[in-house]
C-alpha atoms as a PDB file:
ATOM      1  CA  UNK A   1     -33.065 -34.891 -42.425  1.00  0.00           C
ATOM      2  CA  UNK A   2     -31.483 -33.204 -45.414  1.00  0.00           C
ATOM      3  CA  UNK A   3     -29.013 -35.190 -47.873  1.00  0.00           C
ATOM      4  CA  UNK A   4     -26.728 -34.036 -49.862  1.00  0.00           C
ATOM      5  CA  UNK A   5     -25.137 -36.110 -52.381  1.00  0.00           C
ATOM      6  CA  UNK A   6     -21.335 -37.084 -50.859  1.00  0.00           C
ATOM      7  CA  UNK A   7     -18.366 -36.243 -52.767  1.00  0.00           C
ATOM      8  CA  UNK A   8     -16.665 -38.730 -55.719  1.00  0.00           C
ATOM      9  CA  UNK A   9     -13.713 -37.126 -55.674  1.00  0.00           C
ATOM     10  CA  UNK A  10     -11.797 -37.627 -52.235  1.00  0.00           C
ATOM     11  CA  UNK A  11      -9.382 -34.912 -50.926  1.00  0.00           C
ATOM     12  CA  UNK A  12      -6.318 -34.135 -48.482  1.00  0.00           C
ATOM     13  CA  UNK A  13      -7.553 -31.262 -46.625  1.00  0.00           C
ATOM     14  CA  UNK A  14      -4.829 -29.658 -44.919  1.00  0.00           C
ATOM     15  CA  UNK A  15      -6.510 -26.172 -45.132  1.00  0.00           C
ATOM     16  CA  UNK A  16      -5.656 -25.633 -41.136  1.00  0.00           C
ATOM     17  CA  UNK A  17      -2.708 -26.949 -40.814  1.00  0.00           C
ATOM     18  CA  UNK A  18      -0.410 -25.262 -38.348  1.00  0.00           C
ATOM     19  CA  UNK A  19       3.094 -25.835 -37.854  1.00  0.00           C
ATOM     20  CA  UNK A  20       3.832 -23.963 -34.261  1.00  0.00           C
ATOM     21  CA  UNK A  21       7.325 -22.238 -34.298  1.00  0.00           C
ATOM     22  CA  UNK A  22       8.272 -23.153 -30.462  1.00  0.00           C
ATOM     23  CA  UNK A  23       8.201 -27.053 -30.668  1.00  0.00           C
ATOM     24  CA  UNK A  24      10.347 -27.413 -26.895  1.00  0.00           C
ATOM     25  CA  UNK A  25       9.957 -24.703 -24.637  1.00  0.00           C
ATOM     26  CA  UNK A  26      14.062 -24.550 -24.573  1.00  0.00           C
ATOM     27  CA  UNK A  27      13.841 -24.007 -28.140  1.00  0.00           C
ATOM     28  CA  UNK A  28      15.302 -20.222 -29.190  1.00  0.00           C
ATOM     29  CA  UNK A  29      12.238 -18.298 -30.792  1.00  0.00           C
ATOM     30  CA  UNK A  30      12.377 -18.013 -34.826  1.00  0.00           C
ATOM     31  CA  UNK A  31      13.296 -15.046 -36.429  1.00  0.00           C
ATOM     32  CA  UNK A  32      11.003 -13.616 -38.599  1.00  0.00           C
ATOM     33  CA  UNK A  33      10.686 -15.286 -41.717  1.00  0.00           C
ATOM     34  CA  UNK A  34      10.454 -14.803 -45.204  1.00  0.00           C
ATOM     35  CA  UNK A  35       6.697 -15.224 -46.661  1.00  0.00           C
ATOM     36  CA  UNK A  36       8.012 -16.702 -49.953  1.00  0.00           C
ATOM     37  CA  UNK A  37       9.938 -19.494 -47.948  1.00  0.00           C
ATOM     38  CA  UNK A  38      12.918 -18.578 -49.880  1.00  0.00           C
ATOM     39  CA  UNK A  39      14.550 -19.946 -46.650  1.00  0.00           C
ATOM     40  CA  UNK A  40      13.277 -23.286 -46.553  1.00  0.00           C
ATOM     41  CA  UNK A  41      15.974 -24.155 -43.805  1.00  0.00           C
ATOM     42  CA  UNK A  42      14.072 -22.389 -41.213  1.00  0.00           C
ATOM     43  CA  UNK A  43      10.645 -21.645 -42.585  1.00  0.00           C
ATOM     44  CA  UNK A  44       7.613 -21.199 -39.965  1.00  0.00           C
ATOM     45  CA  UNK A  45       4.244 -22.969 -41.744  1.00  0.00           C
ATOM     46  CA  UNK A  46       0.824 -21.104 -40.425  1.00  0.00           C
ATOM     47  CA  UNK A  47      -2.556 -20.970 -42.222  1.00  0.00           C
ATOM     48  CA  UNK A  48      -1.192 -18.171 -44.419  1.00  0.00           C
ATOM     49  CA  UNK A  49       0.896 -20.487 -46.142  1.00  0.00           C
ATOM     50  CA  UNK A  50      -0.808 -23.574 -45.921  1.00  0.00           C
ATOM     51  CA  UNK A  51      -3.896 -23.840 -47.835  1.00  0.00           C
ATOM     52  CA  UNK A  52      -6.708 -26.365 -48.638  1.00  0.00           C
ATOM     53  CA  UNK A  53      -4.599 -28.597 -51.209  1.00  0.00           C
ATOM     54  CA  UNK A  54      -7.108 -30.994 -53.242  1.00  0.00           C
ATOM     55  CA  UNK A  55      -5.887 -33.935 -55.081  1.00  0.00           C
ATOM     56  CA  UNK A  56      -7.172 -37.669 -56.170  1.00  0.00           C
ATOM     57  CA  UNK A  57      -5.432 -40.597 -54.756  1.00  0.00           C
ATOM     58  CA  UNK A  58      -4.827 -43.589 -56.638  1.00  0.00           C
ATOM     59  CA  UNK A  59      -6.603 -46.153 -55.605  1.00  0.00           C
ATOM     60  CA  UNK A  60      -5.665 -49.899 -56.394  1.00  0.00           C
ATOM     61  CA  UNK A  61      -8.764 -52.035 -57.741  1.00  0.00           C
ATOM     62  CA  UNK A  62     -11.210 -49.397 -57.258  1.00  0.00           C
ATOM     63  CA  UNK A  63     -14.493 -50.065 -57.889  1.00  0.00           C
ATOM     64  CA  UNK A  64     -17.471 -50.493 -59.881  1.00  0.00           C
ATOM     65  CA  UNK A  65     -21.047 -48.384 -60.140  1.00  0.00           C
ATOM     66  CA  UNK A  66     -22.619 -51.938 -60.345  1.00  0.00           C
ATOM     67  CA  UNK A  67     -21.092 -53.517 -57.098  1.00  0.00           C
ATOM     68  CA  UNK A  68     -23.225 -51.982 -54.949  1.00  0.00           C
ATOM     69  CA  UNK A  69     -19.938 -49.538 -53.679  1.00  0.00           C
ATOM     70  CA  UNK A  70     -18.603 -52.087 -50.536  1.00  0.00           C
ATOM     71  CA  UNK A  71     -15.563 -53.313 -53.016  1.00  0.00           C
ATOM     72  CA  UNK A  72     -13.784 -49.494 -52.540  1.00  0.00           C
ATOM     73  CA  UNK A  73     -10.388 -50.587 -52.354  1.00  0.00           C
ATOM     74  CA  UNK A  74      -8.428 -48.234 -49.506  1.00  0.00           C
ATOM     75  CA  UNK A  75      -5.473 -47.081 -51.510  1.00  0.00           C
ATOM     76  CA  UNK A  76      -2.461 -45.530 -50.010  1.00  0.00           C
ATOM     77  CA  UNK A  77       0.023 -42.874 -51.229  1.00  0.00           C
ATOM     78  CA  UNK A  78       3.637 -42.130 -49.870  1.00  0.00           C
ATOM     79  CA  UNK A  79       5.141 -38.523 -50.766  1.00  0.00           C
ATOM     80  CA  UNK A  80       8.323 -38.552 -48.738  1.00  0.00           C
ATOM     81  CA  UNK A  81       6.782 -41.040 -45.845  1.00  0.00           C
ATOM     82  CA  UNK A  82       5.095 -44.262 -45.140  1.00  0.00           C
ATOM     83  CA  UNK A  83       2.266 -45.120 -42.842  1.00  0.00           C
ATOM     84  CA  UNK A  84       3.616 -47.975 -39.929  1.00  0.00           C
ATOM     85  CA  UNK A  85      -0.024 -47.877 -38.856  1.00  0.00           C
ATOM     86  CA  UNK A  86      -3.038 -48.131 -39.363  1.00  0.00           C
ATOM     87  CA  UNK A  87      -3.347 -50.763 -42.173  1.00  0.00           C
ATOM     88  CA  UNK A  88      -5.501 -49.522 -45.320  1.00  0.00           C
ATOM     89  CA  UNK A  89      -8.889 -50.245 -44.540  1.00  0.00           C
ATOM     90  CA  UNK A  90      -8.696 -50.592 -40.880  1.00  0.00           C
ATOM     91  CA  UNK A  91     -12.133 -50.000 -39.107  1.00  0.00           C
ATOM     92  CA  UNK A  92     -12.240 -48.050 -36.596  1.00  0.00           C
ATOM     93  CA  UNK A  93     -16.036 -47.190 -34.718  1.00  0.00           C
ATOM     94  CA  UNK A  94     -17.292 -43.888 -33.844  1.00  0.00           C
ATOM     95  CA  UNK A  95     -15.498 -42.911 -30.607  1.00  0.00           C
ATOM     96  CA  UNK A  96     -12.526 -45.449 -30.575  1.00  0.00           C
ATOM     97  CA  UNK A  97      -8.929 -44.299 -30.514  1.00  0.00           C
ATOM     98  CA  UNK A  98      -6.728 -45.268 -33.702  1.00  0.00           C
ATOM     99  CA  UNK A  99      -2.673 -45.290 -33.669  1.00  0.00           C
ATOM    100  CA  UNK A 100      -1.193 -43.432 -36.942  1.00  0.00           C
ATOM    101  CA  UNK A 101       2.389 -43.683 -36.841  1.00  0.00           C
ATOM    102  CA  UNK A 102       4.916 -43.091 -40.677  1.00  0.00           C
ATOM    103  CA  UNK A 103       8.302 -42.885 -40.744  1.00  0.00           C
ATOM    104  CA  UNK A 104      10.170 -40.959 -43.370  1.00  0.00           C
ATOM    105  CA  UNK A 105      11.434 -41.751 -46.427  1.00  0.00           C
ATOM    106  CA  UNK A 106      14.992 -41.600 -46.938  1.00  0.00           C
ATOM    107  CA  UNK A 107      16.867 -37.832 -47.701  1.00  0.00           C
ATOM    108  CA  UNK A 108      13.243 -36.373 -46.449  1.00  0.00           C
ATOM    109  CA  UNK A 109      14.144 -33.099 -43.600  1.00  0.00           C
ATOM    110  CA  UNK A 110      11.271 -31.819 -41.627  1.00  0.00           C
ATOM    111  CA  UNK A 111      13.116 -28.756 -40.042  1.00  0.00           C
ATOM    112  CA  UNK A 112       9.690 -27.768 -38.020  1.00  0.00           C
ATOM    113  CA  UNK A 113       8.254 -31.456 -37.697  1.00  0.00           C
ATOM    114  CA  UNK A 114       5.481 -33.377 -38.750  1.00  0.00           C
ATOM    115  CA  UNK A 115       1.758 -33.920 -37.396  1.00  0.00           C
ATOM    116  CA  UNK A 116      -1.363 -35.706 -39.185  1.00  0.00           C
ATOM    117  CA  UNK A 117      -4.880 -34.331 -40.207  1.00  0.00           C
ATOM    118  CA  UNK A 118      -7.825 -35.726 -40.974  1.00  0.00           C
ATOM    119  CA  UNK A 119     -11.327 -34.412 -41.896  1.00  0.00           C
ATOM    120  CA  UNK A 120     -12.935 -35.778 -38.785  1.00  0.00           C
ATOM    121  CA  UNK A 121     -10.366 -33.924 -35.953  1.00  0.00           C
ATOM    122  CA  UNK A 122      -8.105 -31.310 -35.284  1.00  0.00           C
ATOM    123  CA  UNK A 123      -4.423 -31.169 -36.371  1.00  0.00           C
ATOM    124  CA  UNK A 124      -2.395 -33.231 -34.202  1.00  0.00           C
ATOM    125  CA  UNK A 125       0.115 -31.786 -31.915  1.00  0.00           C
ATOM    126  CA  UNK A 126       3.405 -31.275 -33.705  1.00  0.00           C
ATOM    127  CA  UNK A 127       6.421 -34.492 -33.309  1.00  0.00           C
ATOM    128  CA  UNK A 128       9.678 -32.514 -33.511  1.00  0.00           C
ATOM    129  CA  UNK A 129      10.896 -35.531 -34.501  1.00  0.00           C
ATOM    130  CA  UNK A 130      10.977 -39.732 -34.568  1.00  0.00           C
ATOM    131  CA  UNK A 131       8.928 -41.442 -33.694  1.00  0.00           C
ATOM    132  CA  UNK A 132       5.854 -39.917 -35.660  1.00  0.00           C
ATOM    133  CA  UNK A 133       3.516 -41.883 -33.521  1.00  0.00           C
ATOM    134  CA  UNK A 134       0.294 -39.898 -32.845  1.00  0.00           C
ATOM    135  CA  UNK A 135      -3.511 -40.935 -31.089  1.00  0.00           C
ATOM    136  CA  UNK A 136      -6.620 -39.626 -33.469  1.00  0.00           C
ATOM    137  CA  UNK A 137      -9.792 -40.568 -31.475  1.00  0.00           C
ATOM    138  CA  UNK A 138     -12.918 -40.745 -33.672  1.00  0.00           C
ATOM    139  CA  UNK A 139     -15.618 -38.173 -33.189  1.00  0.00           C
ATOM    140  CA  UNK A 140     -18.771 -39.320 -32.318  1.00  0.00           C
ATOM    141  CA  UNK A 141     -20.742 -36.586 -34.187  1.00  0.00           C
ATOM    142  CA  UNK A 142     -21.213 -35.819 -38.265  1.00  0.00           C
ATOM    143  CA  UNK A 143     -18.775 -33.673 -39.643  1.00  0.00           C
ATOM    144  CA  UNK A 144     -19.682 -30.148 -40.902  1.00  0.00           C
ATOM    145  CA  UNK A 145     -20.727 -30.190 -44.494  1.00  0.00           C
ATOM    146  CA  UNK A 146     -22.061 -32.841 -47.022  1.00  0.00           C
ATOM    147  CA  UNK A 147     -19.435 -35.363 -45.684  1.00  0.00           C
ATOM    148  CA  UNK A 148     -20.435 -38.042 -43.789  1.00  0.00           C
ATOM    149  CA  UNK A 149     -18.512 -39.797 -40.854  1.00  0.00           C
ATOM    150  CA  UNK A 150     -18.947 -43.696 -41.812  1.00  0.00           C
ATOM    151  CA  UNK A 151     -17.481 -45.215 -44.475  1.00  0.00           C
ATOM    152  CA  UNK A 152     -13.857 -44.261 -46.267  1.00  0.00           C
ATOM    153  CA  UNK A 153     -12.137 -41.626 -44.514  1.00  0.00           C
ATOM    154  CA  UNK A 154      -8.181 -39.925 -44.888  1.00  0.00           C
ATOM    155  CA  UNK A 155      -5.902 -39.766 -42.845  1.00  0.00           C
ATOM    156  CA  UNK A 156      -2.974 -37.200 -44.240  1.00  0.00           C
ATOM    157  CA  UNK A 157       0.668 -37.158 -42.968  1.00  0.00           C
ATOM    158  CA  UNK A 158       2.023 -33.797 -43.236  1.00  0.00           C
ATOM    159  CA  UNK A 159       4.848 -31.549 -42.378  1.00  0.00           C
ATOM    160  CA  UNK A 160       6.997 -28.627 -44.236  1.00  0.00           C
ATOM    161  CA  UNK A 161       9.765 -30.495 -45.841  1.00  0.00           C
ATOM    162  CA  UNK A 162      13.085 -28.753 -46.390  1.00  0.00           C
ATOM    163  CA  UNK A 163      12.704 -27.896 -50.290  1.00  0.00           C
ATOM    164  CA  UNK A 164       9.584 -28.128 -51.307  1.00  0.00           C
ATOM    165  CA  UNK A 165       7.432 -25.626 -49.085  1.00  0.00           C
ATOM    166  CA  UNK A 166       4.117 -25.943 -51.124  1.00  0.00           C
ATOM    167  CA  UNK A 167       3.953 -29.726 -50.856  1.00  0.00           C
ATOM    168  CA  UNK A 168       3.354 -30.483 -47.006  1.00  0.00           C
ATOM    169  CA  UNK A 169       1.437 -33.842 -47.361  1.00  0.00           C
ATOM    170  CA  UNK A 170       3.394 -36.576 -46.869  1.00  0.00           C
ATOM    171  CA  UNK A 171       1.642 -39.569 -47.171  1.00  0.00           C
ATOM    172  CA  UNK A 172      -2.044 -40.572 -47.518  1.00  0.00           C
ATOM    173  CA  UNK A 173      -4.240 -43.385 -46.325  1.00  0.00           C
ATOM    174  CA  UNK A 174      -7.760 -44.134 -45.736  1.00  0.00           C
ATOM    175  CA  UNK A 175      -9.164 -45.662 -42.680  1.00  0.00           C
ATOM    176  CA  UNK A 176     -12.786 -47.270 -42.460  1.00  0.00           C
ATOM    177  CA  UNK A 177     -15.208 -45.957 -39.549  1.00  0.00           C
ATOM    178  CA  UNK A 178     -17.789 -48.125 -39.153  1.00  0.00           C
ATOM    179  CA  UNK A 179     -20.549 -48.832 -36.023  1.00  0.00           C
ATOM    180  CA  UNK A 180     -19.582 -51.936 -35.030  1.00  0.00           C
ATOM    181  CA  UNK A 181     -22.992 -53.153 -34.451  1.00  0.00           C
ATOM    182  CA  UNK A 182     -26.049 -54.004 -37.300  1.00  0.00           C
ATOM    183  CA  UNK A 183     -28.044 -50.730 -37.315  1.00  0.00           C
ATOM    184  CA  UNK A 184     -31.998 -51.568 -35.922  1.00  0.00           C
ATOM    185  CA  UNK A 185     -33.811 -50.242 -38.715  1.00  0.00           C
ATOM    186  CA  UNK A 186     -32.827 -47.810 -42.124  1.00  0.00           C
ATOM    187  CA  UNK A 187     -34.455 -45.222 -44.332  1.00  0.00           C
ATOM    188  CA  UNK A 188     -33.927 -43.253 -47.417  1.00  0.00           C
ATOM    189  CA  UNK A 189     -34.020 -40.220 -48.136  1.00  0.00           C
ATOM    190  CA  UNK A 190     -33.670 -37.780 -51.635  1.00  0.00           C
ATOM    191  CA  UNK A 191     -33.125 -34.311 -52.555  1.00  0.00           C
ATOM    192  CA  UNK A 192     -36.495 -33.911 -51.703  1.00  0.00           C
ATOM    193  CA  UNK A 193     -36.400 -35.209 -48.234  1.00  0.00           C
ATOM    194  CA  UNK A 194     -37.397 -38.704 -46.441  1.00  0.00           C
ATOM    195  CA  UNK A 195     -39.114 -41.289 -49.072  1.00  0.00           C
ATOM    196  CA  UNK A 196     -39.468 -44.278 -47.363  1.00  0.00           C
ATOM    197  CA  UNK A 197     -42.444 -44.748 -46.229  1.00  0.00           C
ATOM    198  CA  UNK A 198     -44.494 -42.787 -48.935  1.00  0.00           C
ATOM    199  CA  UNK A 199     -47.051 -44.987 -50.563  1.00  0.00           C
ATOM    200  CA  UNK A 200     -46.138 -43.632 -53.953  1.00  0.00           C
ATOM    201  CA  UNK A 201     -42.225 -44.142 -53.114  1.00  0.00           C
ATOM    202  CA  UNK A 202     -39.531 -42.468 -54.815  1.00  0.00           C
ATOM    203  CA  UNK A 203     -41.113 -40.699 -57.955  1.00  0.00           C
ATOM    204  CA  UNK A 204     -38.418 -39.653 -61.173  1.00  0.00           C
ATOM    205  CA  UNK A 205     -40.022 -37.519 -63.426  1.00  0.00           C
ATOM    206  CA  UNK A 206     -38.327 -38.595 -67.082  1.00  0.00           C
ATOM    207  CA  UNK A 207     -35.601 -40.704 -68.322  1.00  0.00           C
ATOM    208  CA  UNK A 208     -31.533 -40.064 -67.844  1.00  0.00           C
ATOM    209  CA  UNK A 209     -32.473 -37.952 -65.035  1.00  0.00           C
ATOM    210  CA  UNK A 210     -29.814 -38.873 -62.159  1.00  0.00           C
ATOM    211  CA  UNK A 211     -31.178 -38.442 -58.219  1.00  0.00           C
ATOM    212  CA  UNK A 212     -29.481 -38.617 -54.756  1.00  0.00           C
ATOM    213  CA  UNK A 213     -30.103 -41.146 -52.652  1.00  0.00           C
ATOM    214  CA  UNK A 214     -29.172 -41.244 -49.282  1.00  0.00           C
ATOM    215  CA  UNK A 215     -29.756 -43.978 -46.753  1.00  0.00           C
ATOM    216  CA  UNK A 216     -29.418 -43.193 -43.203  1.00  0.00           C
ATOM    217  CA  UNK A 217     -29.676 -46.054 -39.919  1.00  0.00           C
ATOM    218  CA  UNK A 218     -30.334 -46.627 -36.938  1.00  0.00           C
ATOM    219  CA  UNK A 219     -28.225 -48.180 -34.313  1.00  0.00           C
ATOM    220  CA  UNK A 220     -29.061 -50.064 -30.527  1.00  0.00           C
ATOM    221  CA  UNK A 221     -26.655 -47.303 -29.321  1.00  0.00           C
ATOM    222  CA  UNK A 222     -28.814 -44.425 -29.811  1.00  0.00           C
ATOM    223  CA  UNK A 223     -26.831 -43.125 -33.039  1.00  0.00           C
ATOM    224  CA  UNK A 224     -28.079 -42.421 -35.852  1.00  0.00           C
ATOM    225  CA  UNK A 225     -25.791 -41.774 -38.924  1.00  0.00           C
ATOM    226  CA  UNK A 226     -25.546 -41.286 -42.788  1.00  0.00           C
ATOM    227  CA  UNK A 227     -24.380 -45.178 -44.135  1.00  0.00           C
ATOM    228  CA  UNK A 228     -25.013 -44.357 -47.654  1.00  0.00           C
ATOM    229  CA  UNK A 229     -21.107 -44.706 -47.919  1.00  0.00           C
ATOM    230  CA  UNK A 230     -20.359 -47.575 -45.396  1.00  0.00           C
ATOM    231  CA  UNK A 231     -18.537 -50.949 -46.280  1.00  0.00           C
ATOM    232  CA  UNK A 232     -20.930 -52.610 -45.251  1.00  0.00           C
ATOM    233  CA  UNK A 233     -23.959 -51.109 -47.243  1.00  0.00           C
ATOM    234  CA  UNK A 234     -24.324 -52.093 -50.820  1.00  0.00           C
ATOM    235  CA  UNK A 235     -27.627 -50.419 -52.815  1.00  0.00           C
ATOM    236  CA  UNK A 236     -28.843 -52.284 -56.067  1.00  0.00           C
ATOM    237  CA  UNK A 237     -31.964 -52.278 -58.174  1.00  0.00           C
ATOM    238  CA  UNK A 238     -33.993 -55.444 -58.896  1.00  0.00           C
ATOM    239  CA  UNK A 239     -34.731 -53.421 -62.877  1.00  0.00           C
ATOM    240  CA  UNK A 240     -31.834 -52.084 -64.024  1.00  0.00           C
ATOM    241  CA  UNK A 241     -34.104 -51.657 -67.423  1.00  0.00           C
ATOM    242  CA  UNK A 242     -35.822 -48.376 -65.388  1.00  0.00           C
ATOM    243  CA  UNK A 243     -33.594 -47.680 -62.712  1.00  0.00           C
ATOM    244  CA  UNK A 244     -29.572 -48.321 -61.897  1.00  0.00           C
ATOM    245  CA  UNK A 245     -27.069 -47.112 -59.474  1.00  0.00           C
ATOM    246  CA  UNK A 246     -24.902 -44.552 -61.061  1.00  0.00           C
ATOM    247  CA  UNK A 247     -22.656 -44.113 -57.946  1.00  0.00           C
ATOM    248  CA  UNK A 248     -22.295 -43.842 -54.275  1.00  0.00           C
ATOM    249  CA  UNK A 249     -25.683 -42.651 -53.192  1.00  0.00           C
ATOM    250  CA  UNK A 250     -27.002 -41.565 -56.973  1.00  0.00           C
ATOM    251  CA  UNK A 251     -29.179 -43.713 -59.433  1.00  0.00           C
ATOM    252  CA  UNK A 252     -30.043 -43.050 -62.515  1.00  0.00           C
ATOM    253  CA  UNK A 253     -33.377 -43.337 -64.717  1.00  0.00           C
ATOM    254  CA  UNK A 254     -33.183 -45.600 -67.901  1.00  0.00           C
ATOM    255  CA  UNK A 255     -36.437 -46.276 -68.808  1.00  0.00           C
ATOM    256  CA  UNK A 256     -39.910 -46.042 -67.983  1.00  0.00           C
ATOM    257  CA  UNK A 257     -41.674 -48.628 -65.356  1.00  0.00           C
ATOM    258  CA  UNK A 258     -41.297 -49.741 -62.093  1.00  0.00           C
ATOM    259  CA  UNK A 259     -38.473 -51.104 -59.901  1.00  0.00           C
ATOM    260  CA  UNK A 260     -36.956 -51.633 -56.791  1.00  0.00           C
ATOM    261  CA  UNK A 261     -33.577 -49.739 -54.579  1.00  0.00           C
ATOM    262  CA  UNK A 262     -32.341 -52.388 -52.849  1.00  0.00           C
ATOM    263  CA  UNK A 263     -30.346 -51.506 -49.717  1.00  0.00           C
ATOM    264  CA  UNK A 264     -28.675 -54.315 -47.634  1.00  0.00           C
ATOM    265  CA  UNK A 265     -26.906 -53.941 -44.641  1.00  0.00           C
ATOM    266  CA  UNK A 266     -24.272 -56.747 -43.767  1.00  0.00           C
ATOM    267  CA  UNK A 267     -22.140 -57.781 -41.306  1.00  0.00           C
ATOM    268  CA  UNK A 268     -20.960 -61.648 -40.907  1.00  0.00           C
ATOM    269  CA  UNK A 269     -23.798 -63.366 -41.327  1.00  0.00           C
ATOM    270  CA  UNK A 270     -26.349 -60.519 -40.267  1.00  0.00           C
ATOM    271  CA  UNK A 271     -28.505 -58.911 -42.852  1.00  0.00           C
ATOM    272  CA  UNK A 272     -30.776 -55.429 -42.870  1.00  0.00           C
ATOM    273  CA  UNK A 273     -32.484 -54.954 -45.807  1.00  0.00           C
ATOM    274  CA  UNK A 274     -34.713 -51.813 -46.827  1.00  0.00           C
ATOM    275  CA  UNK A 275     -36.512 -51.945 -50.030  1.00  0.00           C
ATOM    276  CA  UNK A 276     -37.253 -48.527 -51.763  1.00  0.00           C
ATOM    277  CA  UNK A 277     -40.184 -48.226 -54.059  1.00  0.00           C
ATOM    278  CA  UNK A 278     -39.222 -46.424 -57.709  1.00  0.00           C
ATOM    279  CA  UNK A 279     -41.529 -45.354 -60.531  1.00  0.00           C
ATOM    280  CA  UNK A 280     -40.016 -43.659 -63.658  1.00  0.00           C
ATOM    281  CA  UNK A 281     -42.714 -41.519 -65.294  1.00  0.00           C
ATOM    282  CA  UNK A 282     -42.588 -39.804 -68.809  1.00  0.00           C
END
């Protein structure tokens, strides 16, 4: 199975978001509009005007490239709305159904209404108004890309506010999808495919060169997903002196010798470990 190394940097995709300009069938239909939005009254958002906009949240705590990567804090972000539901860091599992509901913030007009996207599902159907209460249901299938489904994922509030016509994210929090059973077995994988397993085990050719590792599991349900960014998975090294984790998924070669990847799987008081052979050559 191919791995790519997942992103640091987390975004608010809202490249397809789609503001439809009958929201009630009694509703009159919009004139046409002006492209610019000088009209911001009565402007009509479609993918023409709505594009992919990329920014870093600010996450409280954060965390450390020697914790293994389960502390990630799930920070939250309000832009002219706050998330009722769900709470930062709620898990959710593959499949399930989770309730995202924000309410604006005070002096905040959404003349064509407001909807929520994720990188896991379609848009939402459009709220013309209070309550902003909407269902997203979980895929059960990877998302297209290098992104994988479990671990830290955003949910976006969003909506063309009356004003500011290039800014339609609202609000921003992260939800946490996780299998909520321990996975029957794990491997790892690299760029240069599946390495556990190989008698000579993971093989870095010369010091300070980083790598990708990816570790992928098993569950009793048939699935079989990329974990490399779950909560519950923390990767270490037993030898930091030859090998250390750089960051979700990447270690790093510091010195020639022999060590150890340790990934361990937890939940409660049930542990999956996988031990990954590394040898740093000249």
């Amino acid at each position: 199975m191919p791995f790519s190394l997942p992103r640091i940097l987390l975004f608010a995709a809202v490249g397809g978001f789609f503001i439809a300009s009958q929201v009630h069938a009694q509703e009159p239909t919009p004139q046409p509009q002006d492209p610019k939005g000088t009209n911001g009254s009565d402007k009509v958002w479609t993918d023409d005007n709505i594009k992919t906009v990329h920014g870093q949240i600010n996450v409280v705590g954060g965390s450390s490239a020697d914790d293994g990567g389960t502390s990630g804090e799930f920070g939250t972000r309000s832009n002219g709305a706050t998330f009722v539901s769900p709470t930062p860091g709620e898990r959710v599992a593959p499949g399930e159904t989770v309730q995202v509901e924000y309410v604006l913030d005070s002096g905040i007009v959404l003349p064509q209404g407001g909807s929520v996207m994720t990188r896991m599902a379609s848009l939402t159907a459009l709220k013309a108004g209070p309550p902003y209460s909407f269902n997203i249901t979980i895929p059960k299938t990877t998302m297209a890309g290098d992104e994988s489904l479990i671990g830290r994922q955003l949910v976006a509030a969003v909506g063309g506010v009356k004003g500011r016509e290039d800014d339609p994210i609202l609000a921003e929090t992260y939800i946490d999808v996780e299998e909520r059973e321990m996975p029957t077995s794990m491997y790892a994988v690299d760029g240069g495919g599946l390495i556990s397993g190989k008698p000579q085990g993971m093989q870095i050719f010369g010091v300070g060169m980083n790598l990708p590792v990816g570790i992928y599991a098993r569950f009793p349900n048939g699935e079989e997903w990329d974990v490399t960014r779950s909560t519950y998975l923390q990767l270490t090294s037993d030898n930091p002196h030859v090998v250390r984790r750089e960051d979700a998924g990447g270690v790093v070669a510091v010195g020639q010798g022999t060590a150890h990847l340790v990934a361990t799987y937890t939940i409660e008081s049930q542990k999956l470990t996988l031990l990954i052979d590394v040898t740093v050559r000249p």
